[in-house]
PDB file of N, CA and C in Angstrom:
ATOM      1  N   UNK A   1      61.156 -66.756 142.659  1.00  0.00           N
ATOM      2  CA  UNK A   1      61.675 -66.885 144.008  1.00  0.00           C
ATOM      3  C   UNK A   1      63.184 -67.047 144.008  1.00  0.00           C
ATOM      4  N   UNK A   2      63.601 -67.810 142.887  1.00  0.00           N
ATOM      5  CA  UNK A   2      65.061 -68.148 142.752  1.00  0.00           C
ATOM      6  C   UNK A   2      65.868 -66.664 143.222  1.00  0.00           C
ATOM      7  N   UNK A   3      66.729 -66.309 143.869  1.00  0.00           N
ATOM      8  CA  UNK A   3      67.819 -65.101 144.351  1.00  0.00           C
ATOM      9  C   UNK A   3      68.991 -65.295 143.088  1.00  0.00           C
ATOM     10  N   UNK A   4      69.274 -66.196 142.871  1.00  0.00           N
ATOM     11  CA  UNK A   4      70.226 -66.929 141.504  1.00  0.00           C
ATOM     12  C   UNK A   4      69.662 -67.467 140.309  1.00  0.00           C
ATOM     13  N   UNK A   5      70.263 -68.081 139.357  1.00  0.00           N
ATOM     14  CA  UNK A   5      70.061 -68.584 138.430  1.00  0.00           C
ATOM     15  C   UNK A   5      69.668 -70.097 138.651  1.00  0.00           C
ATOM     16  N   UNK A   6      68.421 -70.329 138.154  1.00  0.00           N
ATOM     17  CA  UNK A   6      67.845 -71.426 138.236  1.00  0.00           C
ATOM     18  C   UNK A   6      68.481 -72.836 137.537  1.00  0.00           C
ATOM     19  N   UNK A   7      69.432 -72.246 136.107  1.00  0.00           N
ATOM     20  CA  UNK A   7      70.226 -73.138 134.953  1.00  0.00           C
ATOM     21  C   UNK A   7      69.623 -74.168 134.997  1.00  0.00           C
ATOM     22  N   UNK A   8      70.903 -74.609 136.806  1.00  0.00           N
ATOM     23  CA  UNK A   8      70.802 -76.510 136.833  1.00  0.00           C
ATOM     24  C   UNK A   8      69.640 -77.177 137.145  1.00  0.00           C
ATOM     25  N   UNK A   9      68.715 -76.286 137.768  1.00  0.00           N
ATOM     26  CA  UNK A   9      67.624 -76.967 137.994  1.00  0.00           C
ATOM     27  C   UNK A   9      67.054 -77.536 136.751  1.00  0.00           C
ATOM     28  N   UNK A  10      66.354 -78.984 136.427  1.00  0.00           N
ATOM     29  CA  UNK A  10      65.327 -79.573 136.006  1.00  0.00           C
ATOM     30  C   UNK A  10      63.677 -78.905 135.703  1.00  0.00           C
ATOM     31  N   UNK A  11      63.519 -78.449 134.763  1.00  0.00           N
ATOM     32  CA  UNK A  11      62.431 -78.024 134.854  1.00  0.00           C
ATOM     33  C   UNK A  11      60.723 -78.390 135.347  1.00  0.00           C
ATOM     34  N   UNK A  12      61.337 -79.255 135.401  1.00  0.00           N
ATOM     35  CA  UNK A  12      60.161 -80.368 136.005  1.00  0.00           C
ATOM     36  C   UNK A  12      59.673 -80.550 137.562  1.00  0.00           C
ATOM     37  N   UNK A  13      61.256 -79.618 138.177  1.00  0.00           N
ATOM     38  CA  UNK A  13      61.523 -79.992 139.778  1.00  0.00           C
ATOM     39  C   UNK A  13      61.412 -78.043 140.058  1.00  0.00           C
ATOM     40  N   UNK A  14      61.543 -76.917 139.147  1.00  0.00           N
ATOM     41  CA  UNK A  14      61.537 -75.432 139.571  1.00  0.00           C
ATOM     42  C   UNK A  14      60.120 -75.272 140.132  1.00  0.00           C
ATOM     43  N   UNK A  15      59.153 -75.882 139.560  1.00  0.00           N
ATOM     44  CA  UNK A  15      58.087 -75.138 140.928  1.00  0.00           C
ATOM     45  C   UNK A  15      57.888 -75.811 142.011  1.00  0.00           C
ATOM     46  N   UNK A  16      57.998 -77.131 142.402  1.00  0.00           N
ATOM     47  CA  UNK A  16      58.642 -77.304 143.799  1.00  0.00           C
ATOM     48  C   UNK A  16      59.313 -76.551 144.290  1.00  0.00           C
ATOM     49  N   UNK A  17      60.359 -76.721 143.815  1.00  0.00           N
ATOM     50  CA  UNK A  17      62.085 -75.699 144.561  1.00  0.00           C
ATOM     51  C   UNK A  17      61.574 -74.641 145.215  1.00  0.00           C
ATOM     52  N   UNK A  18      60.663 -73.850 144.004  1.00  0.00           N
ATOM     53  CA  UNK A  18      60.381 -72.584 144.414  1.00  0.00           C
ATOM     54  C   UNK A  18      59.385 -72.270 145.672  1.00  0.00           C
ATOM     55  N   UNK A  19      58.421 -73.228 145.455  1.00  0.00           N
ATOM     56  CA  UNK A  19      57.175 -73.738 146.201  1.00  0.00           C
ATOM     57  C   UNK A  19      57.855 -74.048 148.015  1.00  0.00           C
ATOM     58  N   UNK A  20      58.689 -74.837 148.017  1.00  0.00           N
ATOM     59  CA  UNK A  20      59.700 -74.681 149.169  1.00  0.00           C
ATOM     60  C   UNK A  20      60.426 -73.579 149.147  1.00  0.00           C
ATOM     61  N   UNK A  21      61.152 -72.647 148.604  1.00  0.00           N
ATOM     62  CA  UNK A  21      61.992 -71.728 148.983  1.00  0.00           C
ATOM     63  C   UNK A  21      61.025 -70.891 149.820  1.00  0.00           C
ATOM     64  N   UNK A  22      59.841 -70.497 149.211  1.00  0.00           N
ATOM     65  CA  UNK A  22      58.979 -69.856 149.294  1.00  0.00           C
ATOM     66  C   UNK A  22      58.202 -70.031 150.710  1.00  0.00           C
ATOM     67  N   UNK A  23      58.459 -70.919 151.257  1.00  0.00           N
ATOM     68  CA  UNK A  23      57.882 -71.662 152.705  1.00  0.00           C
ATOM     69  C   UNK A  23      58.768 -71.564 152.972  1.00  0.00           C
ATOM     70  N   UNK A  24      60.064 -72.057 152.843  1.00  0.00           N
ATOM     71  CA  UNK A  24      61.345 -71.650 154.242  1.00  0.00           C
ATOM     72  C   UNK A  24      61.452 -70.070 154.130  1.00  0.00           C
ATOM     73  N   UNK A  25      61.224 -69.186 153.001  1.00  0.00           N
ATOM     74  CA  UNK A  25      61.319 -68.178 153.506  1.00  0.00           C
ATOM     75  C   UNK A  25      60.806 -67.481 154.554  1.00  0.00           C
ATOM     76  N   UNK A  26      59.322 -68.069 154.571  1.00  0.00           N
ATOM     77  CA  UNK A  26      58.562 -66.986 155.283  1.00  0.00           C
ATOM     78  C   UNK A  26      58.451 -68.095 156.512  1.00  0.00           C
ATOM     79  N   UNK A  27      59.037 -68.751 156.625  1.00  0.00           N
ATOM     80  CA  UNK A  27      58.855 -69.820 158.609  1.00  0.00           C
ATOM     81  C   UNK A  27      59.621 -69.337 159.056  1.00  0.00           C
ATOM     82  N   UNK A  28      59.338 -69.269 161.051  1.00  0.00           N
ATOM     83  CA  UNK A  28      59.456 -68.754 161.939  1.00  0.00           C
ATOM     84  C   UNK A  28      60.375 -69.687 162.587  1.00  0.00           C
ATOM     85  N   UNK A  29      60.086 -70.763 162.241  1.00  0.00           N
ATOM     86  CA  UNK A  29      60.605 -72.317 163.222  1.00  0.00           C
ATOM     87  C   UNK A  29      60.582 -73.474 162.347  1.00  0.00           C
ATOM     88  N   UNK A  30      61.446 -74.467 162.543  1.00  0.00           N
ATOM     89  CA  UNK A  30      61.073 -75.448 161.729  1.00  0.00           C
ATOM     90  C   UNK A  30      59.798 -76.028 161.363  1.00  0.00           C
ATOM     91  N   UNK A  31      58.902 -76.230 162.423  1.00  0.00           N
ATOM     92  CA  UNK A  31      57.766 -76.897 162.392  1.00  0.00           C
ATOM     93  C   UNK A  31      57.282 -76.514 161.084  1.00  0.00           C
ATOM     94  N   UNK A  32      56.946 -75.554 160.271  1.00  0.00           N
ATOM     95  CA  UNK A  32      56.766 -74.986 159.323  1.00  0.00           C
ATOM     96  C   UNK A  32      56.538 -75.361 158.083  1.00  0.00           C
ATOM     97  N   UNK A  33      57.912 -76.056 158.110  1.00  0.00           N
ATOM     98  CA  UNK A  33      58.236 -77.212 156.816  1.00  0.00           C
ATOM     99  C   UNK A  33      57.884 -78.034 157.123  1.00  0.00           C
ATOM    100  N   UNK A  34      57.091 -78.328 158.185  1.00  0.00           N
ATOM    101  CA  UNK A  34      56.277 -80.044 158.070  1.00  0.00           C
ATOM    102  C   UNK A  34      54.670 -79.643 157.202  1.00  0.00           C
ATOM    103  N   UNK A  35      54.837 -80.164 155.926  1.00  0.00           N
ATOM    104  CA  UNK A  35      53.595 -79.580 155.140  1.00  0.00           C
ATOM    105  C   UNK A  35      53.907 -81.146 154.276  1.00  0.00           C
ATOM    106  N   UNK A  36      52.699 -82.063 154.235  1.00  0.00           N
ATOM    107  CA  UNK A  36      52.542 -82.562 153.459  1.00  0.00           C
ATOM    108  C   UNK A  36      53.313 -82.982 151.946  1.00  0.00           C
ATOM    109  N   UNK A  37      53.708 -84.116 151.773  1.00  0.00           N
ATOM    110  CA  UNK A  37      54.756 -83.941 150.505  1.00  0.00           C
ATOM    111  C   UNK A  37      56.332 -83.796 150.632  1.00  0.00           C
ATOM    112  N   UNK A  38      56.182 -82.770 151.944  1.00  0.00           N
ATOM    113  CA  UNK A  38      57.457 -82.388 151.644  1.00  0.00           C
ATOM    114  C   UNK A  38      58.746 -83.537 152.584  1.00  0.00           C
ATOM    115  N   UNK A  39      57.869 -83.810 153.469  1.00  0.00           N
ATOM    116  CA  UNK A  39      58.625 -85.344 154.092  1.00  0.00           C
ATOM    117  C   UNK A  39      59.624 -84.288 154.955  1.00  0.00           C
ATOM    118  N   UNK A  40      59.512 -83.770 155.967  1.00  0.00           N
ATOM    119  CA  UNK A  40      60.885 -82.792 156.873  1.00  0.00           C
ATOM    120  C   UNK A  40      61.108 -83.925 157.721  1.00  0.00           C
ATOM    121  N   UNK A  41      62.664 -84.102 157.659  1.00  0.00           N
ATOM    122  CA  UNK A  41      63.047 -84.785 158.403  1.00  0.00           C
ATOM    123  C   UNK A  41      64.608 -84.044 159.147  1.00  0.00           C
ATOM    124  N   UNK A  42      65.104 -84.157 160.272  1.00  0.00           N
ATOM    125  CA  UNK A  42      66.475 -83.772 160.576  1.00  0.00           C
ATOM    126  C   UNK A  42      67.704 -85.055 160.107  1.00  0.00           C
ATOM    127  N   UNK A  43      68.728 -84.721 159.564  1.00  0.00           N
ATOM    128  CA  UNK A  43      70.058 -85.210 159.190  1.00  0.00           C
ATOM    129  C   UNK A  43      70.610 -85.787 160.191  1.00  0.00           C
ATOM    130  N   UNK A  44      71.306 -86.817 160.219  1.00  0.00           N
ATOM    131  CA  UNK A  44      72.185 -87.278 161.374  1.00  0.00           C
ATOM    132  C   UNK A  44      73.712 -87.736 161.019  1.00  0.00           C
ATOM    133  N   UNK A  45      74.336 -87.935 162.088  1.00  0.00           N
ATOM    134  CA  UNK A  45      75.572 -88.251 161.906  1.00  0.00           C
ATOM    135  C   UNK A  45      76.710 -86.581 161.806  1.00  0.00           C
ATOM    136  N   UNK A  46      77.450 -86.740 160.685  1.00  0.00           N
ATOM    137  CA  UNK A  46      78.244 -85.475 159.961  1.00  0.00           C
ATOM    138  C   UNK A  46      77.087 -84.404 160.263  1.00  0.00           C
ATOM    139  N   UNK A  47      76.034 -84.253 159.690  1.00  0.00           N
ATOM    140  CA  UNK A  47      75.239 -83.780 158.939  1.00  0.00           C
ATOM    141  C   UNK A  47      73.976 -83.387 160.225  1.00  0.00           C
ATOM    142  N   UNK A  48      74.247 -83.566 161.838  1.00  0.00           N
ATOM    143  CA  UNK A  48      73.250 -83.005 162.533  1.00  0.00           C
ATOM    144  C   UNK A  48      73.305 -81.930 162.958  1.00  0.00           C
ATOM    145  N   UNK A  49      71.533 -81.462 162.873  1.00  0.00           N
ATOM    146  CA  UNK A  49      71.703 -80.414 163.193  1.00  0.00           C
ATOM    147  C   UNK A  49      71.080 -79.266 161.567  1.00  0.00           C
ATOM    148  N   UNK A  50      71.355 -80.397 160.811  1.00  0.00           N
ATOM    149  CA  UNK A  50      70.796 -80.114 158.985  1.00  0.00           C
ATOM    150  C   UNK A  50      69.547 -81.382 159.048  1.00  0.00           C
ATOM    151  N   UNK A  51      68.321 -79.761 158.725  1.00  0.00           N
ATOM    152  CA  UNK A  51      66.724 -80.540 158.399  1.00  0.00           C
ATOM    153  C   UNK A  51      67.258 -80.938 156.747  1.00  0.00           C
ATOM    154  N   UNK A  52      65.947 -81.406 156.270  1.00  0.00           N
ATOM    155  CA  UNK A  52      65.739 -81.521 154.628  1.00  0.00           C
ATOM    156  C   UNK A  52      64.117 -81.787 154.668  1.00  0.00           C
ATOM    157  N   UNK A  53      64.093 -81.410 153.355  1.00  0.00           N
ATOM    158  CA  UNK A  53      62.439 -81.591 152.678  1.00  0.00           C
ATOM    159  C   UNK A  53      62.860 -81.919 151.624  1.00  0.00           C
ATOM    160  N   UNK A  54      61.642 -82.910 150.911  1.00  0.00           N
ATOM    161  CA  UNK A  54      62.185 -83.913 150.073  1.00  0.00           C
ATOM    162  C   UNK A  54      61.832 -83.086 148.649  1.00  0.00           C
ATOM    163  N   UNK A  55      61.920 -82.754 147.252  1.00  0.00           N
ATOM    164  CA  UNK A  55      61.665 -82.365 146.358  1.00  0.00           C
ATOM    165  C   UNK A  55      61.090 -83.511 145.619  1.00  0.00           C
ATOM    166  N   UNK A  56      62.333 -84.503 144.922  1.00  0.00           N
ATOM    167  CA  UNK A  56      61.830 -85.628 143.992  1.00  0.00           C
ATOM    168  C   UNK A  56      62.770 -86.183 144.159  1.00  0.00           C
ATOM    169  N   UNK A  57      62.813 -87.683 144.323  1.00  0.00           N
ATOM    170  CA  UNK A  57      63.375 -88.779 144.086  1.00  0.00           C
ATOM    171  C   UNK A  57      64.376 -88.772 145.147  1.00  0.00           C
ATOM    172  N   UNK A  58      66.059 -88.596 144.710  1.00  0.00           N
ATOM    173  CA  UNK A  58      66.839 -88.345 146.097  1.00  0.00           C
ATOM    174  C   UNK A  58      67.297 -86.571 145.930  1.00  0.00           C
ATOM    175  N   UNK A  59      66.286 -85.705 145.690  1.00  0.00           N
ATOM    176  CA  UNK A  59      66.900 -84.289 145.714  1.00  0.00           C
ATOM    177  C   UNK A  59      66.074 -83.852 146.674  1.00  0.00           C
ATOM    178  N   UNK A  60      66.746 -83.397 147.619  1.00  0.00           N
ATOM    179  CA  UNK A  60      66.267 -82.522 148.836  1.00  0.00           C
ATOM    180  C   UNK A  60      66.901 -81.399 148.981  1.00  0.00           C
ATOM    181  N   UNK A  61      66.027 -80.480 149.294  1.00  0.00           N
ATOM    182  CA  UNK A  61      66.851 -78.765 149.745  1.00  0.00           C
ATOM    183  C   UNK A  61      67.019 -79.067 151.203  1.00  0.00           C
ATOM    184  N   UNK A  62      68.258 -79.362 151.718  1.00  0.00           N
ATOM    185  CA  UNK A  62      68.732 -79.341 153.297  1.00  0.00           C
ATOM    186  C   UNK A  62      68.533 -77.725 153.566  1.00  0.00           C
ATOM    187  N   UNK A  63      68.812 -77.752 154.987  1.00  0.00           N
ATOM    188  CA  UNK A  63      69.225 -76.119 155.560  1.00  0.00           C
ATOM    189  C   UNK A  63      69.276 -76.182 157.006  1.00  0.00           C
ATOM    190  N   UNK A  64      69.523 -75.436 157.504  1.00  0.00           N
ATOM    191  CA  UNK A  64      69.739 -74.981 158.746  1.00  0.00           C
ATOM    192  C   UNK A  64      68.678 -74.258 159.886  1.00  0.00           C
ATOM    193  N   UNK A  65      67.905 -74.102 160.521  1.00  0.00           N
ATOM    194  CA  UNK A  65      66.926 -73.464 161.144  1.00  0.00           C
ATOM    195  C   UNK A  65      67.500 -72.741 162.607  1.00  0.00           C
ATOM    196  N   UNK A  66      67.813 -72.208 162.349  1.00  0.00           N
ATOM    197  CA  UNK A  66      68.450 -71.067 164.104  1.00  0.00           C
ATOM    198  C   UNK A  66      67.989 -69.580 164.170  1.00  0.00           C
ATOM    199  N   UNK A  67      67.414 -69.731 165.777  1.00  0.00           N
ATOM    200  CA  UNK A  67      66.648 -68.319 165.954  1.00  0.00           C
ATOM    201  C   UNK A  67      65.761 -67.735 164.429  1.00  0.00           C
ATOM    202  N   UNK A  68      64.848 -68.762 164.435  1.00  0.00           N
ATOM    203  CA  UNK A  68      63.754 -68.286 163.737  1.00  0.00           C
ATOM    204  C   UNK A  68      64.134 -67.899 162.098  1.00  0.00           C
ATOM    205  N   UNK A  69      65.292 -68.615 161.696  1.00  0.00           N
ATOM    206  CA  UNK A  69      65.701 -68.298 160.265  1.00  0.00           C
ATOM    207  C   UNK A  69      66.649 -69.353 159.721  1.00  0.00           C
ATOM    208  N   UNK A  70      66.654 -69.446 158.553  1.00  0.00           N
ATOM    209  CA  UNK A  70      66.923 -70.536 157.656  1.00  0.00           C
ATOM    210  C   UNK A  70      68.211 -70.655 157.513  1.00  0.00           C
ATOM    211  N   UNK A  71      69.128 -71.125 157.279  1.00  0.00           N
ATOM    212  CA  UNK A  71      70.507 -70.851 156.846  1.00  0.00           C
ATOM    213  C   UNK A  71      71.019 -71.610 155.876  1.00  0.00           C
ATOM    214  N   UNK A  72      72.400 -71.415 155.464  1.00  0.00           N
ATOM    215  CA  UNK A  72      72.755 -72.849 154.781  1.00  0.00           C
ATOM    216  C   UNK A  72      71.981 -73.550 154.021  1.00  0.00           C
ATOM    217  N   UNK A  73      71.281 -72.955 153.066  1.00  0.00           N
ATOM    218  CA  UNK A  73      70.108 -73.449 152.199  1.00  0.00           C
ATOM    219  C   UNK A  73      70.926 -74.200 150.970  1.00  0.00           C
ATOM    220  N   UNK A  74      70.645 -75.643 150.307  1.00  0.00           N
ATOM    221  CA  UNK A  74      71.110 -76.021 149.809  1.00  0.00           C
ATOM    222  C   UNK A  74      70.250 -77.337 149.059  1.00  0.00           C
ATOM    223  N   UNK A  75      70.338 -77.404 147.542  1.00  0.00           N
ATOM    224  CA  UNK A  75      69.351 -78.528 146.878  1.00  0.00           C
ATOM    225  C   UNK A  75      70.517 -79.537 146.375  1.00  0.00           C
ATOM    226  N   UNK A  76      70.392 -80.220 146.607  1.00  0.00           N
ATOM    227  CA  UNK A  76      71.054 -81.789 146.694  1.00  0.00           C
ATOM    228  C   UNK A  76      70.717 -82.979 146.453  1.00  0.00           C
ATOM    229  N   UNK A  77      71.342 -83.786 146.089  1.00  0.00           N
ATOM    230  CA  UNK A  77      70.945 -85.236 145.685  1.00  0.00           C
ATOM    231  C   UNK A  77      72.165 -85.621 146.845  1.00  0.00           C
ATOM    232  N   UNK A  78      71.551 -86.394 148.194  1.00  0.00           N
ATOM    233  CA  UNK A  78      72.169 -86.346 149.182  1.00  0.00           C
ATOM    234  C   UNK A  78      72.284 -88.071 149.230  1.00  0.00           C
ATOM    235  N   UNK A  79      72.158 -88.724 148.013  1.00  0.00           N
ATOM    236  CA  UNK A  79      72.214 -90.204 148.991  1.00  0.00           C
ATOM    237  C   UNK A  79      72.757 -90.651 147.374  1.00  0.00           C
TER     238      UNK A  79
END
């Protein structure tokens, strides 16, 4: 699923990642990413307006959801 090089990823955390890329790819709307596990929550403050789903520990892939598509896709250790 990776479009790039996987490197930095943790091997332990690539079939998640992928397991989510793979679901934001194909959603219509946010609701989408509310699947069990994945904890979707929206960002606040700086940062509204940016969902996240949780991967492991504090790494979440944030992104963007407008007119039915993902944007700004990004895996992070956000805290």
């Amino acid at each position: 699923m990776f479009r790039g090089n996987p490197k930095g990823i943790e091997a332990a955390l690539r079939r998640k990642v992928e397991n989510i890329l793979a679901t934001l790819n194909s959603a219509t709307e946010v609701e989408a990413m509310n699947i069990p596990g994945y904890r979707l929550h929206p960002l606040r403050g700086e940062l509204a307006g940016v969902w996240a789903v949780s991967v492991s520990g504090n790494w979440r892939i944030t992104f963007r959801f407008e007119n039915g598509v993902a944007s700004d896709v990004d895996f992070t250790d956000y805290h």
